[in-house]
N, C-alpha and C. Protein backbone atom coordinates (compact mmCIF):
# COMPACT_ATOMS: atom_id res chain seq x y z
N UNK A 1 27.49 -7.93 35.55
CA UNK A 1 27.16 -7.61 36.92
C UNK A 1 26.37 -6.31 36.93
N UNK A 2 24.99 -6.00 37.83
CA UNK A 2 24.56 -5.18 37.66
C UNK A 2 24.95 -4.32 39.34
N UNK A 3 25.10 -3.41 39.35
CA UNK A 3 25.39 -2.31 39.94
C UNK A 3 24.41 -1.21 40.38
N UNK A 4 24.71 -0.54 41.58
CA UNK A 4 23.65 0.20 41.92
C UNK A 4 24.25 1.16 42.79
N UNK A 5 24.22 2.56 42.89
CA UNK A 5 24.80 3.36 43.93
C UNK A 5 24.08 3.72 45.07
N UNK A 6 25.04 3.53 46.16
CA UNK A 6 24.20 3.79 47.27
C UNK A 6 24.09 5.40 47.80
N UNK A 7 22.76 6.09 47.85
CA UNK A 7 22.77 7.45 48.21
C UNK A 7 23.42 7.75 50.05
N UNK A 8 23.43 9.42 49.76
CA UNK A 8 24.41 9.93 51.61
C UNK A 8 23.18 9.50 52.54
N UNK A 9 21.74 8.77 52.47
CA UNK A 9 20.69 8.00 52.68
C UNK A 9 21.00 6.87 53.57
N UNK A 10 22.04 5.96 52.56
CA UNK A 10 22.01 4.75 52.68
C UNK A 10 20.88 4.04 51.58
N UNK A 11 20.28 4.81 50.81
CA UNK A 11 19.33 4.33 49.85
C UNK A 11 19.91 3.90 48.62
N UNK A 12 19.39 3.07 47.83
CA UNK A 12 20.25 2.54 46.09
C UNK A 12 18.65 2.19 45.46
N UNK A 13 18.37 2.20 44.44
CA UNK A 13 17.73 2.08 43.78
C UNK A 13 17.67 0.31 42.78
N UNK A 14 17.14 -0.20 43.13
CA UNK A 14 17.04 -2.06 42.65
C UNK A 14 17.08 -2.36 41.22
N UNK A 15 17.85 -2.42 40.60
CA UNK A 15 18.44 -2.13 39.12
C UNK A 15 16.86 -2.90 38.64
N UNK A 16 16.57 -2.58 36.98
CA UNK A 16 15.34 -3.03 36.65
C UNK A 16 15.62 -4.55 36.34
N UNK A 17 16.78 -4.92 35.70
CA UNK A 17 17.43 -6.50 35.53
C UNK A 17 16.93 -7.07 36.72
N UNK A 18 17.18 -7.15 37.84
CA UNK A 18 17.27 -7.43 39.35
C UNK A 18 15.67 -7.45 39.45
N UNK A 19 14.88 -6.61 39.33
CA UNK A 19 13.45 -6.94 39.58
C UNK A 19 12.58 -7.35 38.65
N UNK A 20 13.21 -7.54 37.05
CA UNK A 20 12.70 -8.29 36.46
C UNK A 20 13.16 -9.90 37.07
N UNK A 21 14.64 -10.24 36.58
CA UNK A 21 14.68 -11.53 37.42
C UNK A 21 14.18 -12.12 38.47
N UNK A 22 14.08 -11.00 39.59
CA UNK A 22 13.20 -12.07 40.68
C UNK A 22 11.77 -11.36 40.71
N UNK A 23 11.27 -10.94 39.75
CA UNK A 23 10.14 -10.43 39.67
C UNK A 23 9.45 -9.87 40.58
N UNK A 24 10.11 -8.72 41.24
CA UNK A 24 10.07 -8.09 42.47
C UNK A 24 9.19 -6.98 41.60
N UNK A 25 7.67 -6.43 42.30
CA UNK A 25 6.91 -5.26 42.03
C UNK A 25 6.83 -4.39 42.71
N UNK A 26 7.67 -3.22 42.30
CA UNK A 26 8.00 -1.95 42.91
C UNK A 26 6.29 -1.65 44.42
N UNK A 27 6.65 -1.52 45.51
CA UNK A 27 5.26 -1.27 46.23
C UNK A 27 4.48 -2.37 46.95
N UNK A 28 4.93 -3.58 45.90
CA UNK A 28 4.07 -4.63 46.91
C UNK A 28 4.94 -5.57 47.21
N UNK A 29 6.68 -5.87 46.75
CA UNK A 29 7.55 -6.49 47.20
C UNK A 29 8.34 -6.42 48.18
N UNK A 30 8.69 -7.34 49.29
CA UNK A 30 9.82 -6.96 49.86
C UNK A 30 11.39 -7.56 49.80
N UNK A 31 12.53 -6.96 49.82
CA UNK A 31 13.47 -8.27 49.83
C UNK A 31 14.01 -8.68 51.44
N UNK A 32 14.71 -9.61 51.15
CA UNK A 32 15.18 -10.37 52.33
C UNK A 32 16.53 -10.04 52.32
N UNK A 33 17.86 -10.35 53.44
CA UNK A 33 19.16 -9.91 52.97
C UNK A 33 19.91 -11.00 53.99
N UNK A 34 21.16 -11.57 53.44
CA UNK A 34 21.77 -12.19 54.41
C UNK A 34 23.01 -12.23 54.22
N UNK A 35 24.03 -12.06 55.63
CA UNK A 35 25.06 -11.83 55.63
C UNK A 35 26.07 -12.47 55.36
N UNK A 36 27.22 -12.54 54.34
CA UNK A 36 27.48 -13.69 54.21
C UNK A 36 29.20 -13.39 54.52
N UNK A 37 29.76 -13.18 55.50
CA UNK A 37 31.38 -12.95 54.94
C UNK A 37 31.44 -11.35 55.17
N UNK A 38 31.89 -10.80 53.64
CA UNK A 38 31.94 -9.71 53.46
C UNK A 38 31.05 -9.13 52.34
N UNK A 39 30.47 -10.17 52.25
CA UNK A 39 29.17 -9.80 51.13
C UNK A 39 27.60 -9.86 51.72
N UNK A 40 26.79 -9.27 50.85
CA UNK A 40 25.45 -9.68 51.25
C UNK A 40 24.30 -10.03 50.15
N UNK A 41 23.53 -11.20 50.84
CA UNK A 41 23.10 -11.60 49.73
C UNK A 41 21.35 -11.41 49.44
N UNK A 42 20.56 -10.75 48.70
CA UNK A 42 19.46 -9.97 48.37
C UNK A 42 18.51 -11.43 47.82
N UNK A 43 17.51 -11.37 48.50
CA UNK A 43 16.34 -12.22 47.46
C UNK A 43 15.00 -11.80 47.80
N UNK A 44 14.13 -11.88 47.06
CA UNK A 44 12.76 -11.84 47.37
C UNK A 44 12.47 -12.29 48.39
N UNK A 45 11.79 -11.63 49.20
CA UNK A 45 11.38 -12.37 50.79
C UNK A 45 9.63 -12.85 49.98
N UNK A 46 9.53 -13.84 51.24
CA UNK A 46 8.29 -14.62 51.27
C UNK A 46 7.50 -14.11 52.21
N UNK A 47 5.99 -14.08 51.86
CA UNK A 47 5.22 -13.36 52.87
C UNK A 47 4.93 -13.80 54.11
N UNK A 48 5.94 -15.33 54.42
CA UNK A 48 6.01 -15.51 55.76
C UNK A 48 6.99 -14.73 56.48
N UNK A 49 8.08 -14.61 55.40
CA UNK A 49 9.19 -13.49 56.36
C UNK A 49 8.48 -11.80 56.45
N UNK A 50 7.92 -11.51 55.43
CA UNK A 50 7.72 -10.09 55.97
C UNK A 50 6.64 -9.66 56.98
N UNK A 51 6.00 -11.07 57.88
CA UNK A 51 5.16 -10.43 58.77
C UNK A 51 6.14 -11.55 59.98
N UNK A 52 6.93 -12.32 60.05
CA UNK A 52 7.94 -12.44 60.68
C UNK A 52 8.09 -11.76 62.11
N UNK A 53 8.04 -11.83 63.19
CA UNK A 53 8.24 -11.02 64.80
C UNK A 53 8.45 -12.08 65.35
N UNK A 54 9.74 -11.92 65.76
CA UNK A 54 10.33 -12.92 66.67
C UNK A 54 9.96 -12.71 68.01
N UNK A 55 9.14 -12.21 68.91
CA UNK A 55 8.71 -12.09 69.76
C UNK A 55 6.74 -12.18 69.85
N UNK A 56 6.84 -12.51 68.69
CA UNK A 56 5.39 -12.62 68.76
C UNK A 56 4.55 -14.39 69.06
N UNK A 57 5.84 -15.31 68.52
CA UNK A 57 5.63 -16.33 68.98
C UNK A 57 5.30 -16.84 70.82
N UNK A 58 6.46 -16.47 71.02
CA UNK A 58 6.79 -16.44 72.75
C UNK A 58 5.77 -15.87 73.56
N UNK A 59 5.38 -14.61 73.08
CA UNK A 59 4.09 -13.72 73.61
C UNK A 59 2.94 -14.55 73.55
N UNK A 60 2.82 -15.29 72.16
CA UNK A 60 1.20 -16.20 72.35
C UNK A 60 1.24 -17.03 73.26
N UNK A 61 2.32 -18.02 73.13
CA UNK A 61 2.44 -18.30 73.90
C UNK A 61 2.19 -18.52 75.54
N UNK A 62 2.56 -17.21 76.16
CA UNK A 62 2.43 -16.87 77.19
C UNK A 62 0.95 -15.96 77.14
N UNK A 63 0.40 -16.00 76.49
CA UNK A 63 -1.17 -15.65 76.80
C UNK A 63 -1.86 -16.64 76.40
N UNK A 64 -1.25 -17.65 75.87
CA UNK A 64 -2.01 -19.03 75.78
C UNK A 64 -2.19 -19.57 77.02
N UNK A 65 -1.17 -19.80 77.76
CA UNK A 65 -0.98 -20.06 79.30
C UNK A 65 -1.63 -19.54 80.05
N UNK A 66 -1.52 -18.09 79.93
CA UNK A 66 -1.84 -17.99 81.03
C UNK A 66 -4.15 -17.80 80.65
N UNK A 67 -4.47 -18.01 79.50
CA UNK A 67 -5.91 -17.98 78.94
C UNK A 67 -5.89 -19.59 80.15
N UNK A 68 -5.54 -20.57 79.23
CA UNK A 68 -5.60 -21.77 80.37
C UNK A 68 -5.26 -21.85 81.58
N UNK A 69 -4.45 -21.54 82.29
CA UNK A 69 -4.19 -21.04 83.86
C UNK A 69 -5.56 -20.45 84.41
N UNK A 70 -5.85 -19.35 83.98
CA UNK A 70 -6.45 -18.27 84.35
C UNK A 70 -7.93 -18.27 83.90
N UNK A 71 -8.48 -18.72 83.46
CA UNK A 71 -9.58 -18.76 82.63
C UNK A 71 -10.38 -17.01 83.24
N UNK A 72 -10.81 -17.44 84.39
CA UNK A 72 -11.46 -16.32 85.47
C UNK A 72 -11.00 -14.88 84.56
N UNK A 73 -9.84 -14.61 84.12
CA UNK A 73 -9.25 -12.94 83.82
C UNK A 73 -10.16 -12.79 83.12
N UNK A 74 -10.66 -13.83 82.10
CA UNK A 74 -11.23 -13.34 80.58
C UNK A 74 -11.97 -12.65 80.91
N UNK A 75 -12.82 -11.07 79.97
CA UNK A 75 -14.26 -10.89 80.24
C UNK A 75 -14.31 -10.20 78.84
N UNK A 76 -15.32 -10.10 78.23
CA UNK A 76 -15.67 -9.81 77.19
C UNK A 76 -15.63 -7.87 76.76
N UNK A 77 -16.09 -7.36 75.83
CA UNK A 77 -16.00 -6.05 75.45
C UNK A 77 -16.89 -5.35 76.27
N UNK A 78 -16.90 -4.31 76.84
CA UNK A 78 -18.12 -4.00 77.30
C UNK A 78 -18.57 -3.31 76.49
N UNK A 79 -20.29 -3.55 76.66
CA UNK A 79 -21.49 -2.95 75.46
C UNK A 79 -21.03 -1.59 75.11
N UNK A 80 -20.69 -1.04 75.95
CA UNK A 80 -20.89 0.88 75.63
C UNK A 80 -19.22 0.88 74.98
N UNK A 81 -18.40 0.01 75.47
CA UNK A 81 -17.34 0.19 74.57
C UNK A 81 -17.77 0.08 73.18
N UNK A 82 -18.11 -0.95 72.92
CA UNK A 82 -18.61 -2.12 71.58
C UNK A 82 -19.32 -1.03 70.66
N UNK A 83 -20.08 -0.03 71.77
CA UNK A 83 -21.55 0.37 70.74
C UNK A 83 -20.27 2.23 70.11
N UNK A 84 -19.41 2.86 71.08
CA UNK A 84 -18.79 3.51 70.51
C UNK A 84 -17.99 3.01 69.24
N UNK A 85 -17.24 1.82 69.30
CA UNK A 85 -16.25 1.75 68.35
C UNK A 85 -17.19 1.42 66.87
N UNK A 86 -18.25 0.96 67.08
CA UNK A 86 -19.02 0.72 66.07
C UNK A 86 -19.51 1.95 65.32
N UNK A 87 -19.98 3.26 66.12
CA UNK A 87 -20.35 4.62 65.93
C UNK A 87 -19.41 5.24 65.49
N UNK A 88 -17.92 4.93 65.70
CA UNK A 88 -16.88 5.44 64.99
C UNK A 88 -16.29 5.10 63.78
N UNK A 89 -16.62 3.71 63.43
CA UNK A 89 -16.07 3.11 62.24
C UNK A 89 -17.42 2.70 61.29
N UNK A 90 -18.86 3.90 61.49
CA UNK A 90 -19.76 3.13 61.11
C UNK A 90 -19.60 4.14 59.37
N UNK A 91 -19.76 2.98 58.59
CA UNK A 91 -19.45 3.77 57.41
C UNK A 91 -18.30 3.89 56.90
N UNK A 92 -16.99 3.15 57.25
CA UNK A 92 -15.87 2.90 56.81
C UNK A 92 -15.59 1.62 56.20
N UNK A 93 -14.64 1.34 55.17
CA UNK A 93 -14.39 0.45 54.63
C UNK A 93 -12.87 0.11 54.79
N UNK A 94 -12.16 -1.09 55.37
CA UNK A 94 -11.25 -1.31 55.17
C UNK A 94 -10.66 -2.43 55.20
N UNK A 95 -9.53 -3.15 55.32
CA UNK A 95 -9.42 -4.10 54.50
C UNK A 95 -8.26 -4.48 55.70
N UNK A 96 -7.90 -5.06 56.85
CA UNK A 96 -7.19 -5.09 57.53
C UNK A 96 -5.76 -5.75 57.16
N UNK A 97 -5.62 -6.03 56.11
CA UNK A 97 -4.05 -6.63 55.44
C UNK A 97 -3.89 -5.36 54.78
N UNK A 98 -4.07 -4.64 54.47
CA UNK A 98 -4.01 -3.60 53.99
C UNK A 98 -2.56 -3.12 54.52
N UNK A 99 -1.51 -2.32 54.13
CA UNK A 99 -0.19 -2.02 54.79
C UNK A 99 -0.43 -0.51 54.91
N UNK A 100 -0.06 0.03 56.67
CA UNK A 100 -0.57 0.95 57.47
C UNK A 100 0.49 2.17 56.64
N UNK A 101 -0.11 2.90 56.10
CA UNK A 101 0.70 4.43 55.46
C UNK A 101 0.80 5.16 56.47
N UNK A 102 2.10 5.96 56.41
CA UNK A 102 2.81 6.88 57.26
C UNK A 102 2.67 6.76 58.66
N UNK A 103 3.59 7.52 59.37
CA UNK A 103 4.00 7.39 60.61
C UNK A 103 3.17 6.37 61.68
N UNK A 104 3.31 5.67 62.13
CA UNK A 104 2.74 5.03 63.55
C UNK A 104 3.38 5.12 64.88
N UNK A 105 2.73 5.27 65.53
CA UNK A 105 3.46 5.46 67.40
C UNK A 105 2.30 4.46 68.12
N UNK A 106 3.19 3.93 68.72
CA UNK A 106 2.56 2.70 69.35
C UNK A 106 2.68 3.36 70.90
């Protein structure tokens, strides 16, 4: 049995056995966890679970509706918006799957 201590965090460190077996790569893996009893049980998540939002379904949803309901709301970018955001990102490279580093405030 491999073992792992948990820091005054709540942090433990993923024994190397454990990420060789499920071939978990430190940085680009995530795991999954499920409750079972009084235990819990750890596996490699799938990259359908780690972009996963249970509220993101319901939301399309309801802007699907209301796109068909409503057609009239739609209106497109306006130019002088369009022509700033372009002047701001002109000369940048990025890669939008890319995973967002440090802090975000929404």
């Amino acid at each position: 049995m491999l073992v792992s201590k948990v820091t005054s965090r709540s942090q433990t460190t993923l024994p190397n056995g454990v990420r060789k077996a499920l071939g978990i790569k430190p940085g680009e893996d995530a795991l999954e966890w499920e409750i079972r009893g009084d235990a819990a049980v750890a596996r490699r998540a799938s990259v359908e679970h780690e972009e996963e939002d249970p509220a993101l379904a319901p939301f399309l949803q309801l802007l699907e509706r209301d796109i068909i309901e409503h057609p009239e709301r739609l209106s497109g970018l306006p130019e002088n918006l369009y022509r700033r955001w372009m002047a701001l990102t002109d000369g940048m490279e990025g890669d939008p799957d890319d995973p967002i580093e440090g802090p975000v405030a929404l």
